[in-house]
N, C-alpha and C. Protein backbone atom coordinates (compact mmCIF):
# COMPACT_ATOMS: atom_id res chain seq x y z
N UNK A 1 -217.94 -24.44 133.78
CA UNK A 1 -217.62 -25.80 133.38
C UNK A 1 -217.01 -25.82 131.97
N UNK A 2 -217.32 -24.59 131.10
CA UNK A 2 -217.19 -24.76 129.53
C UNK A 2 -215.71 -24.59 129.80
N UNK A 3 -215.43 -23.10 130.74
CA UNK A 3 -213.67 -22.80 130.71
C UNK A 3 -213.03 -24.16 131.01
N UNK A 4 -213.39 -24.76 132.19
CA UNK A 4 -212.41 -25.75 132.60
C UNK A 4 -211.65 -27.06 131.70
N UNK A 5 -213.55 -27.09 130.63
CA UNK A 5 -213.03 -28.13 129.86
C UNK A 5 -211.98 -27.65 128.71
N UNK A 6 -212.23 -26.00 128.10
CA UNK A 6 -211.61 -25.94 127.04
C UNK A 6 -209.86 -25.43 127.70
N UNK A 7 -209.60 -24.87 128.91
CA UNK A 7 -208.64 -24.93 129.23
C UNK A 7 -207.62 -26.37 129.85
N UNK A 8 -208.37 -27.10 129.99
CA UNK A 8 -208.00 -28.34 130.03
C UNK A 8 -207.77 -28.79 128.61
N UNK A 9 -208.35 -28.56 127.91
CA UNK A 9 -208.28 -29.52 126.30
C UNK A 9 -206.66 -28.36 125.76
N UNK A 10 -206.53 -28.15 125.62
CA UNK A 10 -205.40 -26.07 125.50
C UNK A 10 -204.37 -27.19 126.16
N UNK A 11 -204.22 -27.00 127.12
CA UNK A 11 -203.38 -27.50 128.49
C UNK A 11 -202.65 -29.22 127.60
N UNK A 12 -203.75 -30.06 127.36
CA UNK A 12 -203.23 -31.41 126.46
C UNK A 12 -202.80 -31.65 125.76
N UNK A 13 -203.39 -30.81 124.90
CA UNK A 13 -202.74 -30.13 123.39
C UNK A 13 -201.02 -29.72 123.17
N UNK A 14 -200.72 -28.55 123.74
CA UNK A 14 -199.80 -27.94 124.23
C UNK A 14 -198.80 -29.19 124.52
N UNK A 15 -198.87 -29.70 125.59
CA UNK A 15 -198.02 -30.80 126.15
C UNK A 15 -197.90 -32.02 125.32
N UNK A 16 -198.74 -32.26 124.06
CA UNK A 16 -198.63 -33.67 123.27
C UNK A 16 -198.08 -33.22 121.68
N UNK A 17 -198.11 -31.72 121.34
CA UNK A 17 -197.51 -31.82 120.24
C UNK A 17 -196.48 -31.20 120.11
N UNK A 18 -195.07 -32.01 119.22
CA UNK A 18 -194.00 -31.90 118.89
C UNK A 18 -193.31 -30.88 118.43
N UNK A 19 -192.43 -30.72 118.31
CA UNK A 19 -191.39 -29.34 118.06
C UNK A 19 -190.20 -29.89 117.51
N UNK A 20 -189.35 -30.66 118.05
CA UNK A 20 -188.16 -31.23 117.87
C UNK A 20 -187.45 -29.71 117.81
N UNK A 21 -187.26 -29.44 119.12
CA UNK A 21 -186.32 -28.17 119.58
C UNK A 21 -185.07 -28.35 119.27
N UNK A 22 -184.00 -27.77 118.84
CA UNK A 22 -182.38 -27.94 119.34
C UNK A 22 -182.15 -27.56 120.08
N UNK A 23 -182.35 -28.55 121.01
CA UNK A 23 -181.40 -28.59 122.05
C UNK A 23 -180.53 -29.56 122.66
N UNK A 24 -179.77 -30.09 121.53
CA UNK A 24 -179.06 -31.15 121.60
C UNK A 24 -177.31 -30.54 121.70
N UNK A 25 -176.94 -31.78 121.90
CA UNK A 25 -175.75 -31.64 122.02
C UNK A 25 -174.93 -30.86 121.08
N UNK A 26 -174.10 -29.95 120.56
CA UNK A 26 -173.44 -29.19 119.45
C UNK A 26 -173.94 -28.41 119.24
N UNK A 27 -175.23 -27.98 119.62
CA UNK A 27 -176.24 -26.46 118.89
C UNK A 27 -175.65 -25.60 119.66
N UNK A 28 -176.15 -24.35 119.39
CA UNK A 28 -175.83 -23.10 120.00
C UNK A 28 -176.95 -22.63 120.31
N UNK A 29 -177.55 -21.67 121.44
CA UNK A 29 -178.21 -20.65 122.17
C UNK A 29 -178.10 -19.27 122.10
N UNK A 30 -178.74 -18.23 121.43
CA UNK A 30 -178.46 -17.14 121.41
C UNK A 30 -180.03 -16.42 121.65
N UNK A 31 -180.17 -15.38 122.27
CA UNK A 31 -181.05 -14.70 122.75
C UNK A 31 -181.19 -13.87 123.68
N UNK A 32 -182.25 -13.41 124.52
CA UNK A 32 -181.83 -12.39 126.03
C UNK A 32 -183.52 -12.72 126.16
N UNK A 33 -183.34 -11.72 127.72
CA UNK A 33 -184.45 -11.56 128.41
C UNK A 33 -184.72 -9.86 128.51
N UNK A 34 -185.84 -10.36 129.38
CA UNK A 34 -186.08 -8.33 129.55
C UNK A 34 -187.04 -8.37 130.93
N UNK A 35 -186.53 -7.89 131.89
CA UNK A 35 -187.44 -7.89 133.04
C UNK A 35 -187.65 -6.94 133.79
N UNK A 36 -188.34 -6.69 135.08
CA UNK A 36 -188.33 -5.94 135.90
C UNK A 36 -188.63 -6.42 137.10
N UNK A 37 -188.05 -5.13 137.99
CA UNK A 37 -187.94 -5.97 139.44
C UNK A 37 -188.39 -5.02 140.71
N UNK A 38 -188.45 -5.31 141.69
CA UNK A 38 -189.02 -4.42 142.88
C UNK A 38 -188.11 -4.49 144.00
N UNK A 39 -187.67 -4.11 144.59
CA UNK A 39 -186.35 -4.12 145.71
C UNK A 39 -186.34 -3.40 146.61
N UNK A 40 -185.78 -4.54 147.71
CA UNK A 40 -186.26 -3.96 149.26
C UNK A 40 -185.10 -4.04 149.94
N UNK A 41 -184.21 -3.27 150.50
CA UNK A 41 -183.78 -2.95 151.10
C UNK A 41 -183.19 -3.22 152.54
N UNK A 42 -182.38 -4.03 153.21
CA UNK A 42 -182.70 -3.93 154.82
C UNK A 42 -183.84 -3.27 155.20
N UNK A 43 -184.84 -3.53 155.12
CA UNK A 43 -186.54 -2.85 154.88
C UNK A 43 -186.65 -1.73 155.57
N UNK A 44 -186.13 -0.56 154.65
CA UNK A 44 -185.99 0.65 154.73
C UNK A 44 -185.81 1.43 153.39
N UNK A 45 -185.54 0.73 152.27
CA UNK A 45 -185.70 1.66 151.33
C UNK A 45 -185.88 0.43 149.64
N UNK A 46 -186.57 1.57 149.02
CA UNK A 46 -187.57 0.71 148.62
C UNK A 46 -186.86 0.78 146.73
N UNK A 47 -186.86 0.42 145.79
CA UNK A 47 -186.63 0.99 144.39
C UNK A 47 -187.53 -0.02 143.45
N UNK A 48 -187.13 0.38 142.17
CA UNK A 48 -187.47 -0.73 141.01
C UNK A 48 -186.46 -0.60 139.76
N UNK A 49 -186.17 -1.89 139.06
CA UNK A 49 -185.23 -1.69 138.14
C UNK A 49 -186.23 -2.53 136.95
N UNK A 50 -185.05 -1.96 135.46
CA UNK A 50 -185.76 -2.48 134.13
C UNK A 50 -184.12 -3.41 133.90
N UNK A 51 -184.44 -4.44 133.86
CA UNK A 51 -183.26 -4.99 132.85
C UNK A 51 -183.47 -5.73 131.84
N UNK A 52 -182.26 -6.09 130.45
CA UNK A 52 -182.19 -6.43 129.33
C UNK A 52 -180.49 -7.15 129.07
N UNK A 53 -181.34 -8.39 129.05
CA UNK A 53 -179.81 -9.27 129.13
C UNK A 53 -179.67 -10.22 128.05
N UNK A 54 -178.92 -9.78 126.85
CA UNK A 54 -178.68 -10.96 125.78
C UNK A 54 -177.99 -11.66 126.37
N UNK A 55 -177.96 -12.83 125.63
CA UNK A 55 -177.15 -14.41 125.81
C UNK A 55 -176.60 -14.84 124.98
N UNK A 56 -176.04 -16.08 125.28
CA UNK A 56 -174.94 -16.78 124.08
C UNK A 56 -174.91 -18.08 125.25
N UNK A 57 -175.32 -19.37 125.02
CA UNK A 57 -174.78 -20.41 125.07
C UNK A 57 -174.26 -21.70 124.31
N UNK A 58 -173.68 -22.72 124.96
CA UNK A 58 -173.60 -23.62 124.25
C UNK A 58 -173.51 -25.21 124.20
N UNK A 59 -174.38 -26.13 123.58
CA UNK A 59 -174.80 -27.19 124.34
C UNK A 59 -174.12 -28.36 124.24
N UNK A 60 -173.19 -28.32 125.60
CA UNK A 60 -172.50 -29.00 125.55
C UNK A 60 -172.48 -30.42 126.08
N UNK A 61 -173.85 -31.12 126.48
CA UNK A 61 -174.87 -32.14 126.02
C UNK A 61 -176.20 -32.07 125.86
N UNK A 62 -176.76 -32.81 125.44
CA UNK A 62 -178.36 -32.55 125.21
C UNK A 62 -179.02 -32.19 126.75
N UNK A 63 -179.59 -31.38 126.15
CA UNK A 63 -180.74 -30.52 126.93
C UNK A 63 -179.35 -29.46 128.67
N UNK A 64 -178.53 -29.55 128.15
CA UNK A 64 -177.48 -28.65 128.75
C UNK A 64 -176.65 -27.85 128.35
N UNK A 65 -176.96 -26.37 128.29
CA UNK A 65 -175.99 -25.52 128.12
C UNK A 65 -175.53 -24.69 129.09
N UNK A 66 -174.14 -24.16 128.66
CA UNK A 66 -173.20 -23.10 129.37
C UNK A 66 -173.04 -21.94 128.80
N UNK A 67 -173.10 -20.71 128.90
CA UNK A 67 -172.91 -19.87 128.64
C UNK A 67 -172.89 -18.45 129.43
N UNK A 68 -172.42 -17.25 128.84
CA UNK A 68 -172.82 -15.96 129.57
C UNK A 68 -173.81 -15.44 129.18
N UNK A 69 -174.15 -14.30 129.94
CA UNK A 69 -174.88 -13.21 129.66
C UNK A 69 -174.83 -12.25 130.66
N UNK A 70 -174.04 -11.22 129.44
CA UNK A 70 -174.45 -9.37 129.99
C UNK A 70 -175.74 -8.90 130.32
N UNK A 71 -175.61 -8.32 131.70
CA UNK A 71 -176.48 -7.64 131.93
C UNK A 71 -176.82 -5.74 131.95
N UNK A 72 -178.08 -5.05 131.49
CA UNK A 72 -177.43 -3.70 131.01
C UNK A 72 -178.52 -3.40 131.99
N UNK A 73 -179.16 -2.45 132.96
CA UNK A 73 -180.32 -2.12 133.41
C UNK A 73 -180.00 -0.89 133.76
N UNK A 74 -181.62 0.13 133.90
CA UNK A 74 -181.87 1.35 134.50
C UNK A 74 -182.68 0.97 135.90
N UNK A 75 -183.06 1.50 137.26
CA UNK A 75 -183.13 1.40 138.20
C UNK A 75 -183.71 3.41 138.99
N UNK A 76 -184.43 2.87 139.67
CA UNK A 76 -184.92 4.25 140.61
C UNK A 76 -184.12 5.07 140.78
N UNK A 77 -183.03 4.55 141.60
CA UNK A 77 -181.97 5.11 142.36
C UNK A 77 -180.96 5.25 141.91
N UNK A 78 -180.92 4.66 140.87
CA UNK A 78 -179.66 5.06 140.28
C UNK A 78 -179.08 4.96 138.54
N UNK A 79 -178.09 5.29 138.15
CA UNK A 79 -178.10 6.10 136.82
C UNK A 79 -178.35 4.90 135.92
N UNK A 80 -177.68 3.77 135.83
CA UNK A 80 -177.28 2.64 135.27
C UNK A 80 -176.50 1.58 135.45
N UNK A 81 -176.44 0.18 135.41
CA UNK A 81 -175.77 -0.73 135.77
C UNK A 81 -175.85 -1.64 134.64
N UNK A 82 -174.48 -2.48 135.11
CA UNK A 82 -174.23 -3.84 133.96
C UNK A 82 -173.41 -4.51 134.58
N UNK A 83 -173.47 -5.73 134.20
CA UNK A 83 -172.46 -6.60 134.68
C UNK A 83 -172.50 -8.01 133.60
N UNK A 84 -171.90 -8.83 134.09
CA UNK A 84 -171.78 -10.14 133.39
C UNK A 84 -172.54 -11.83 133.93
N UNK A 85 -172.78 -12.84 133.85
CA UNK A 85 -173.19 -14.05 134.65
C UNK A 85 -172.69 -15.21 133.60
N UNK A 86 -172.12 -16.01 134.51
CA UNK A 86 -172.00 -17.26 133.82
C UNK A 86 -173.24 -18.15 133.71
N UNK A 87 -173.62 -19.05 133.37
CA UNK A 87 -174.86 -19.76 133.85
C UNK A 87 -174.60 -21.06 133.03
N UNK A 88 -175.95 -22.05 133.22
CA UNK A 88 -175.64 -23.32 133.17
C UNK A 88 -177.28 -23.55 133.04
N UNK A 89 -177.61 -23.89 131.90
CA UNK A 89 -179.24 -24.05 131.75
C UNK A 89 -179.43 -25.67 131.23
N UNK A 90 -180.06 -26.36 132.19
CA UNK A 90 -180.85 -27.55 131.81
C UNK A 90 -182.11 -27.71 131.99
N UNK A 91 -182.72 -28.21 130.21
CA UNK A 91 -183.98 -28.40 129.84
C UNK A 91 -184.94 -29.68 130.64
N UNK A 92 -185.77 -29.98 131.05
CA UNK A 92 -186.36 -31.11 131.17
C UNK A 92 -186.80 -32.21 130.32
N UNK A 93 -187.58 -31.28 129.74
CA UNK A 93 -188.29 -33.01 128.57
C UNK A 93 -187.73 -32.99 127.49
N UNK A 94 -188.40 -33.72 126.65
CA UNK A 94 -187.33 -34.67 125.66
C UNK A 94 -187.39 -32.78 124.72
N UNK A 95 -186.83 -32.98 124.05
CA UNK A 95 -186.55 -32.15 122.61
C UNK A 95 -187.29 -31.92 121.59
N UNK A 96 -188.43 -33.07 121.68
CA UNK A 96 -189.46 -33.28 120.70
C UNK A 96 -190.87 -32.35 121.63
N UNK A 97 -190.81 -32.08 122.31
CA UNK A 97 -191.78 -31.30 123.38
C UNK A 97 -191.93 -29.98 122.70
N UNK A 98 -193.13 -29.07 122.36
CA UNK A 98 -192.99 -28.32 122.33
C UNK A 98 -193.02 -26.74 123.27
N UNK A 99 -193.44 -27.74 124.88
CA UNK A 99 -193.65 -26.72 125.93
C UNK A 99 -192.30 -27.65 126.67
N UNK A 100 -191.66 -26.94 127.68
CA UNK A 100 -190.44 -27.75 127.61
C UNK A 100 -190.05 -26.73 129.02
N UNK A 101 -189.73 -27.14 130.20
CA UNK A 101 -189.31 -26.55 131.38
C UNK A 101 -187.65 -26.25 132.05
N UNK A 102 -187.38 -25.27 132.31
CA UNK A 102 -185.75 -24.80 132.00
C UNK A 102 -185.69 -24.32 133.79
N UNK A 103 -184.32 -24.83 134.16
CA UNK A 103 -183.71 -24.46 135.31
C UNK A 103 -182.36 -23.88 134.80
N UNK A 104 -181.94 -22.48 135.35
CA UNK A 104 -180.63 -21.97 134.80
C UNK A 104 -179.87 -21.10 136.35
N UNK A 105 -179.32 -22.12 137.18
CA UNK A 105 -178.45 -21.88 137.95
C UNK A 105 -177.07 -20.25 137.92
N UNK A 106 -176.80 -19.71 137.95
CA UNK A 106 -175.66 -18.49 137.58
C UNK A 106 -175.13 -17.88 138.57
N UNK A 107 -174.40 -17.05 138.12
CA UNK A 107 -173.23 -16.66 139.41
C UNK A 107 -172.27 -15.58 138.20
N UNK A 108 -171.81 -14.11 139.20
CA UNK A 108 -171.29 -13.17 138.42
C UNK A 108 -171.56 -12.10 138.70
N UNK A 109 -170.70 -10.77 138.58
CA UNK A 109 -170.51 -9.87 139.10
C UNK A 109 -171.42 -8.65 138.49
N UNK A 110 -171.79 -7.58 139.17
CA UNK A 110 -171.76 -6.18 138.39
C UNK A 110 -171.26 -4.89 139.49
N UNK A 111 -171.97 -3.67 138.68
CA UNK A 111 -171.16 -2.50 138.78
C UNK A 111 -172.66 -1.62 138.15
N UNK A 112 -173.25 -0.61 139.45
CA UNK A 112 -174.16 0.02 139.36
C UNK A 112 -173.31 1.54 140.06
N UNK A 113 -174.03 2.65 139.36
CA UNK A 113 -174.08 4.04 140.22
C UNK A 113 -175.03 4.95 140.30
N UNK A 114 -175.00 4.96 141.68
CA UNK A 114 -176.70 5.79 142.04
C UNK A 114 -176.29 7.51 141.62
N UNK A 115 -177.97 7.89 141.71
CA UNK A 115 -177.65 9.41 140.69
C UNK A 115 -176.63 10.34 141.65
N UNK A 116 -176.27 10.01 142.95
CA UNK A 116 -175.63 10.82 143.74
C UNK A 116 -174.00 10.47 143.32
N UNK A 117 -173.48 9.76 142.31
CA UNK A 117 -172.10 9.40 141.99
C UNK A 117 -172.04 8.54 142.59
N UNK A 118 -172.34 7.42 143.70
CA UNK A 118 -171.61 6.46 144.47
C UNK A 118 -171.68 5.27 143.76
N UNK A 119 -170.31 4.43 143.81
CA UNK A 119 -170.35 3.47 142.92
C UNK A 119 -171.02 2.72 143.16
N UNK A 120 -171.51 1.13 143.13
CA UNK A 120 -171.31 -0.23 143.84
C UNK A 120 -170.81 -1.65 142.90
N UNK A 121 -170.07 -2.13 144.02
CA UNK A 121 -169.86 -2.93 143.16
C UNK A 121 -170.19 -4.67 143.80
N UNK A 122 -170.84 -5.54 143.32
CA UNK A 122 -171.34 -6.31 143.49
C UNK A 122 -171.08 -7.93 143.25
N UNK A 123 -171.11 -9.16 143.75
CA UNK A 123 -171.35 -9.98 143.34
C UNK A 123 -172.46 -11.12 143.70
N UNK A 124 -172.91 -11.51 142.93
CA UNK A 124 -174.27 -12.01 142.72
C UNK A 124 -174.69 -13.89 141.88
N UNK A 125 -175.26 -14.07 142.90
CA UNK A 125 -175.38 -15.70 142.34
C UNK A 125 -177.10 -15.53 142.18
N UNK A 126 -177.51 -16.57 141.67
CA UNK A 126 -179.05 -17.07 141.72
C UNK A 126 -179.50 -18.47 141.27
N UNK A 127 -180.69 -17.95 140.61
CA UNK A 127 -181.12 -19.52 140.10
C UNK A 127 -182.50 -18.53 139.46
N UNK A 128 -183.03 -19.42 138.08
CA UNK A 128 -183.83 -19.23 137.19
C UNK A 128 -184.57 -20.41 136.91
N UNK A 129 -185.85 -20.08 136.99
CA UNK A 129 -186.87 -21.53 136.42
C UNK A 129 -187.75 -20.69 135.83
N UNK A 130 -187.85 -21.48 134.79
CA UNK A 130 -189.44 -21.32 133.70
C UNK A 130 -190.26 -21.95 132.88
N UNK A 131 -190.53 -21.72 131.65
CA UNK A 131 -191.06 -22.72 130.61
C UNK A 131 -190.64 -21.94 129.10
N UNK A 132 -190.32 -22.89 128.33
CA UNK A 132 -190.07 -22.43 126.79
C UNK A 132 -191.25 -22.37 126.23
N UNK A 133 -191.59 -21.63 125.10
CA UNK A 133 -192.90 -21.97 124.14
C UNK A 133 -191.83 -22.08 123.11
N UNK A 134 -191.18 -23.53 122.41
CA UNK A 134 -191.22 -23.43 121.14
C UNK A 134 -192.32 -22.70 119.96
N UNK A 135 -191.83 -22.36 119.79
CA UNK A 135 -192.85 -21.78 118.15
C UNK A 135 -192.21 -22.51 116.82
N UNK A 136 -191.13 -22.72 116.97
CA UNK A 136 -191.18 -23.50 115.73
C UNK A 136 -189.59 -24.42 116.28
N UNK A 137 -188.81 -24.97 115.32
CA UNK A 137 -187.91 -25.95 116.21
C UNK A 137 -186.30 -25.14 116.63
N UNK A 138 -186.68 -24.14 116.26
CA UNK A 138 -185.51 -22.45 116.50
C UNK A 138 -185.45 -21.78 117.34
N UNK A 139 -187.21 -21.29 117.28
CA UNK A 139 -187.46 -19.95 118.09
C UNK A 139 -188.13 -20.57 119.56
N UNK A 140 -187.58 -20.20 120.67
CA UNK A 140 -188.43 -20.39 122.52
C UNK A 140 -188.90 -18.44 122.45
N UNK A 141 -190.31 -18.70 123.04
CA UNK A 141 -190.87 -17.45 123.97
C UNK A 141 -190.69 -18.36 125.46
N UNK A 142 -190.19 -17.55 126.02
CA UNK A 142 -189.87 -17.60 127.79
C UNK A 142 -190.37 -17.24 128.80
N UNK A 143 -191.55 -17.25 129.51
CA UNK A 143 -191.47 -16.84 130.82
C UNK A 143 -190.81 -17.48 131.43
N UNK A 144 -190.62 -16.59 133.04
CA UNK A 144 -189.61 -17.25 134.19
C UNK A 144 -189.96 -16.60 135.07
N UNK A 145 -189.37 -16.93 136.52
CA UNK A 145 -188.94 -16.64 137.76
C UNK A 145 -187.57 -17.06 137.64
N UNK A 146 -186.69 -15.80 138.19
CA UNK A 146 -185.63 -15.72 138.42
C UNK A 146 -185.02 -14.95 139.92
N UNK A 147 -184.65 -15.76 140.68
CA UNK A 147 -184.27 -15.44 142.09
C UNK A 147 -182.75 -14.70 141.79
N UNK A 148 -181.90 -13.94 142.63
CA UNK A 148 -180.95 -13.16 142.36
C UNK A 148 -180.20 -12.98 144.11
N UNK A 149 -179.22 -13.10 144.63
CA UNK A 149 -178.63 -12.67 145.73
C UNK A 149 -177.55 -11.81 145.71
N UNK A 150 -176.98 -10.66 145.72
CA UNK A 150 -176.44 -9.71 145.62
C UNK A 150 -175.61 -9.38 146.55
N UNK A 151 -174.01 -9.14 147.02
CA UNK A 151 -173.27 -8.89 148.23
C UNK A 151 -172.72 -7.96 147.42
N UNK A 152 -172.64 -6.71 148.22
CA UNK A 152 -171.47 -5.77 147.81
C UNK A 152 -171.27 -4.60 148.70
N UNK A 153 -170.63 -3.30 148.05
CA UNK A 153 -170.69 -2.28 149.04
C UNK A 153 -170.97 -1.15 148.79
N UNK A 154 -171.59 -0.48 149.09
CA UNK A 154 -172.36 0.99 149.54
C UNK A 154 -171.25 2.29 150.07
N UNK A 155 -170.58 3.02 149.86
CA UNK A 155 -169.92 4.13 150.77
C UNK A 155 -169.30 2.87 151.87
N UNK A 156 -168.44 2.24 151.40
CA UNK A 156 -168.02 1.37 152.50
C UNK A 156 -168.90 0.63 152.95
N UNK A 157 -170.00 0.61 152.99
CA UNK A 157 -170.87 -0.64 154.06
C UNK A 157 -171.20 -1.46 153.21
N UNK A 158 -171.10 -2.19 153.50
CA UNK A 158 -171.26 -3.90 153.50
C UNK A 158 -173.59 -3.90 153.35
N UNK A 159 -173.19 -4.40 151.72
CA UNK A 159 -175.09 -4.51 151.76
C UNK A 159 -175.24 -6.15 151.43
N UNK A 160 -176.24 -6.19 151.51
CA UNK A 160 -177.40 -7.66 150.58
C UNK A 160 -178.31 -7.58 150.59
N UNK A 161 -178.62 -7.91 149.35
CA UNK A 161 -180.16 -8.09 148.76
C UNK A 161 -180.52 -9.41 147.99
N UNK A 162 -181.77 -9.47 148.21
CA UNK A 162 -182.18 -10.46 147.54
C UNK A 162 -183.51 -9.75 146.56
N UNK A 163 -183.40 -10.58 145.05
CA UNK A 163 -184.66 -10.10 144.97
C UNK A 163 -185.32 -11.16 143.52
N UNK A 164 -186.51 -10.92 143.80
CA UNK A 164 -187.06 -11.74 142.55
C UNK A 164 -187.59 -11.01 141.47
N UNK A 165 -187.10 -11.90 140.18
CA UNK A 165 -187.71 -10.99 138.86
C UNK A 165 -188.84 -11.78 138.28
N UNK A 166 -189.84 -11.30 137.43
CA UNK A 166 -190.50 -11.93 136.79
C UNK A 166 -190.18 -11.17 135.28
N UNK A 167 -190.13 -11.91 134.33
CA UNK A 167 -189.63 -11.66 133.42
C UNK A 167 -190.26 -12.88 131.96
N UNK A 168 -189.68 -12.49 130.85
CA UNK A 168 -189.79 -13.11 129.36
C UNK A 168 -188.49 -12.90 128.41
N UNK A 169 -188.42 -13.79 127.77
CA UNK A 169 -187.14 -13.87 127.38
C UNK A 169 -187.41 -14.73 125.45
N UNK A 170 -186.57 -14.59 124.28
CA UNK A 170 -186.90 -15.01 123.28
C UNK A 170 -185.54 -15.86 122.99
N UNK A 171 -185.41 -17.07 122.95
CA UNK A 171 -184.13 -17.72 122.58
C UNK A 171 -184.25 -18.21 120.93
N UNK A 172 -183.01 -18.31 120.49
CA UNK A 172 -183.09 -18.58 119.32
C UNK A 172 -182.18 -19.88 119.03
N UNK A 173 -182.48 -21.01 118.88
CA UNK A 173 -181.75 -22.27 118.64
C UNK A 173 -181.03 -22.63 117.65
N UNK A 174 -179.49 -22.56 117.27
CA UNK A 174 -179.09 -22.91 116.41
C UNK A 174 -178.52 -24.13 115.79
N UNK A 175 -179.15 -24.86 114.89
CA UNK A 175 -178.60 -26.13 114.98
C UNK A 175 -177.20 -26.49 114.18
N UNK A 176 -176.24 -27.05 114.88
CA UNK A 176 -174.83 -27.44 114.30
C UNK A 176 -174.74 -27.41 112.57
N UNK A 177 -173.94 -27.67 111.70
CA UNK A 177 -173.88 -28.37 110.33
C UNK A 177 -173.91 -29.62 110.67
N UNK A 178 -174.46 -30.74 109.59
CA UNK A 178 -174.51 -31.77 109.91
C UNK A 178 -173.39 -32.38 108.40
């Protein structure tokens, strides 16, 4: 009964005090993520990858930005990969929130090679949801779920995958000159 109440009281807290984030219209977004992932195969073969993806957006109205982000990762099967994503991130609550919930839609290509030399080359859409922890009205800590769909080709064949990441990410808010 003691947890419920003090994680409940945590939980109120959190959600009622202020930040005044930038994330308004004219600021800038700069930061990355870092995740890992588990991947299945036409369910037959199995891997895991590490990736690390800085960012750059820019908000081009309140609580909406556009921007890219490179992606660089190592993987089971193969040597290394990177590629690029456009994306499109909108915040939910007001700006003054200091817990604050993010949907980031994307779409964009890469280019992986497994340790046997074979290339692949890929293109890939998804969708990202999470929560910010402002820490102060600059700095977001990030968890997320991030979904990923993948078409490309193998030695000629035609693959897809889908896969989900769980991941954390540190954004850094820059606010315009005024």
């Amino acid at each position: 009964m003691k947890t419920n109440f003090f994680l409940t009281s945590i939980i109120i807290v959190l959600f009622s005090i202020t930040a005044n984030s930038q994330i308004t219209k004219g600021n800038w977004m700069v930061g990355g993520d870092a995740y890992y992932s588990y991947d299945k195969y036409n369910s037959t073969s199995e891997t895991w990858s590490i990736y690390f993806s800085p960012n750059v957006g820019y908000f081009f109205l309140d609580k909406l930005a556009v921007g890219i982000k490179p992606t660089f990762g190592i993987a089971k099967k193969s040597k290394a990969g990177y590629g690029i994503d456009v994306f499109t991130r909108y915040y939910f609550l007001k700006s003054t929130k200091i817990i604050n919930f993010f949907i980031e839609p994307k779409g964009g290509i890469s280019y992986s090679k497994s340790r046997g030399g074979d290339s692949i080359n890929s293109y890939n859409y998804g969708i990202k949801a999470g929560q910010a922890l402002f820490l102060n009205q600059s700095v977001a800590l990030e968890f997320f779920m991030d979904y990923n769909n993948r078409a490309g080709s193998y030695k000629n064949i035609k693959s897809n995958s889908q896969r989900i990441f769980f991941g954390f990410g540190l954004q850094i808010h820059l606010e315009k000159d005024k």
